[in-house]
Protein backbone atom coordinates (compact mmCIF):
# COMPACT_ATOMS: atom_id res chain seq x y z
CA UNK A 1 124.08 204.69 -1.64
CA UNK A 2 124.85 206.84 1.09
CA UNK A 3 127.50 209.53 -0.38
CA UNK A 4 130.67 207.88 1.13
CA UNK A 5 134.03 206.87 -0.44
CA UNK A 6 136.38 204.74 1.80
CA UNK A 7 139.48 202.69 1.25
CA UNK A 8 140.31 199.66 3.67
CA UNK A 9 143.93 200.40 5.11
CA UNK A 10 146.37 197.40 6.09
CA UNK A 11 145.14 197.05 9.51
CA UNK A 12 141.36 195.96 8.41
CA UNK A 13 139.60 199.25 8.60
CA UNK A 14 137.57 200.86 5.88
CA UNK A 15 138.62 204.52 6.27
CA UNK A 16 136.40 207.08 4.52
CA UNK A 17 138.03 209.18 2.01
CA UNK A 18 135.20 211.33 0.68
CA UNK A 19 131.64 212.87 1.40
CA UNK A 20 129.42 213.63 -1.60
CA UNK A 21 128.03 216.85 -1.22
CA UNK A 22 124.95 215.63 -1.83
CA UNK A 23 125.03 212.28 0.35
CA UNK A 24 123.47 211.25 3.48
CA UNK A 25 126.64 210.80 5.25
CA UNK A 26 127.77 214.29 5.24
CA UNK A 27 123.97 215.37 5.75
CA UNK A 28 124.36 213.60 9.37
CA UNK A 29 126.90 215.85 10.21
CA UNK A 30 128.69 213.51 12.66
CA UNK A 31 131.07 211.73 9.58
CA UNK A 32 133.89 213.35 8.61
CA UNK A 33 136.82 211.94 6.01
CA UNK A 34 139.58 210.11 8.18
CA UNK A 35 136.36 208.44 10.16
CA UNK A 36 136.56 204.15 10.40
CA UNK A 37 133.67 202.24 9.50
CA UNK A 38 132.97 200.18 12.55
CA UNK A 39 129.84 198.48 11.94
CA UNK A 40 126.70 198.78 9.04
CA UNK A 41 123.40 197.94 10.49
CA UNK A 42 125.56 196.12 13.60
CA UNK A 43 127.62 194.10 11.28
CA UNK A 44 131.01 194.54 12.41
CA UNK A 45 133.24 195.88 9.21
CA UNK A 46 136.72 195.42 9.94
CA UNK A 47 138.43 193.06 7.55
CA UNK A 48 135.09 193.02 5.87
CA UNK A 49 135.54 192.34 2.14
CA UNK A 50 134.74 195.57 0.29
CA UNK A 51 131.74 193.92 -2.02
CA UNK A 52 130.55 193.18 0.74
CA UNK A 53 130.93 196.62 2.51
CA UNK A 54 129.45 198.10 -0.57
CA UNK A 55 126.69 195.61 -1.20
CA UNK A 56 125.78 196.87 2.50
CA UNK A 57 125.92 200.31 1.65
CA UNK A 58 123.80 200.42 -1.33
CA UNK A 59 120.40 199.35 -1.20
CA UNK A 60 117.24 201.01 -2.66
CA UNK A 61 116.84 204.71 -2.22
CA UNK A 62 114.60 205.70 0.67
CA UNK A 63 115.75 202.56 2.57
CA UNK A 64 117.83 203.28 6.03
CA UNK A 65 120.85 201.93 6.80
CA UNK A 66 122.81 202.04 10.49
CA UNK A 67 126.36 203.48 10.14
CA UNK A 68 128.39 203.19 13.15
CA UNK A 69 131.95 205.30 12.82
CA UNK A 70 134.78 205.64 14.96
CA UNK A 71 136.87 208.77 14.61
CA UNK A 72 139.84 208.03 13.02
CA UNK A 73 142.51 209.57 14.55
CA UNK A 74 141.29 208.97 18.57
CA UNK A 75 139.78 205.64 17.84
CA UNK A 76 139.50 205.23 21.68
CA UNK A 77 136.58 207.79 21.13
CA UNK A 78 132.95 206.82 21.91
CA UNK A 79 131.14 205.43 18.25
CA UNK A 80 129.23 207.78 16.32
CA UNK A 81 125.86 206.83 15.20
CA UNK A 82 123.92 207.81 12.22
CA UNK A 83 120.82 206.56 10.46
CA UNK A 84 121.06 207.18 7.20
CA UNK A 85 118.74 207.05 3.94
CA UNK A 86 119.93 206.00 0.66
CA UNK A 87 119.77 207.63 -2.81
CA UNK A 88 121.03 208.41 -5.81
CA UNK A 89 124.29 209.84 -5.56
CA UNK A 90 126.76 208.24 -7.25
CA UNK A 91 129.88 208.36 -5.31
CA UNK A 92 130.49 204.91 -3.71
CA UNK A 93 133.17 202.94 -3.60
CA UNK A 94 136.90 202.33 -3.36
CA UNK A 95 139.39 204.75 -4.25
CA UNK A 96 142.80 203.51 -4.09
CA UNK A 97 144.28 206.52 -5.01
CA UNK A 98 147.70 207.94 -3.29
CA UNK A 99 145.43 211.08 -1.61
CA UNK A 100 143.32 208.04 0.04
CA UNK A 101 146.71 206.25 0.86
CA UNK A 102 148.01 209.60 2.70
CA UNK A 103 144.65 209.81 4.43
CA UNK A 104 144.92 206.02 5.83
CA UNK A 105 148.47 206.81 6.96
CA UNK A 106 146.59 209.05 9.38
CA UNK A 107 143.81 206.51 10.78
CA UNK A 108 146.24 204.81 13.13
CA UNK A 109 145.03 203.39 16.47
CA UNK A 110 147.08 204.67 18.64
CA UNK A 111 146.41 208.52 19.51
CA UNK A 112 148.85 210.51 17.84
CA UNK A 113 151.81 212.44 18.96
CA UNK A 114 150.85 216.15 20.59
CA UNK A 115 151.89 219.11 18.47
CA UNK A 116 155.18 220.75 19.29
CA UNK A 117 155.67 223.38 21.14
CA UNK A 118 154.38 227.14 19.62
């Protein structure tokens, strides 16, 4: 795989909840936890079933795969684009845990509110 955990959130989008240390997604340095999976090699991802997602994902190590994120608290924001390679790192998947269900609370589409006053 790539070194990503996401969770899909009730709106469609598959919301990433984790970087493996060791992954390719956190190597790119442009995906961060809170990011939406747009797109995997161009194929658009929302409402996406999440074997599918996955099957997407994985693939055999070496092999590149195009991840397209959208940032996801100012999903207005321009795409970010990484090529990534796969290997073995053993941390993909769905985690529908109540940390990943206060993350997707956060990926909203609308920008949020601005921070009060200091």
């Amino acid at each position: 795989g790539v070194g990503l955990v996401f969770a899909p959130n009730y709106q469609g989008y598959h919301v990433i909840t984790s970087l493996h240390p060791n992954g390719s997604a956190r190597a790119c340095g442009r995906i961060m936890v809170g990011d939406v999976i747009h797109s995997i090699d161009k194929k658009p991802a929302k409402n996406m079933p999440v074997p599918v997602l996955m099957s997407l994902l994985q693939g055999q190590p070496g092999s590149k795969v195009l991840l397209e994120v959208l940032d996801g608290t100012f999903m207005f924001l321009p795409p970010k684009y990484c090529e990534l390679t796969r290997k073995e790192v053993g941390a993909l998947g769905q985690v529908p845990s109540r940390m990943a269900r206060e993350q997707l609370k956060k990926a909203h589409v609308e920008p949020p509110a601005p921070p009060p006053p200091t």
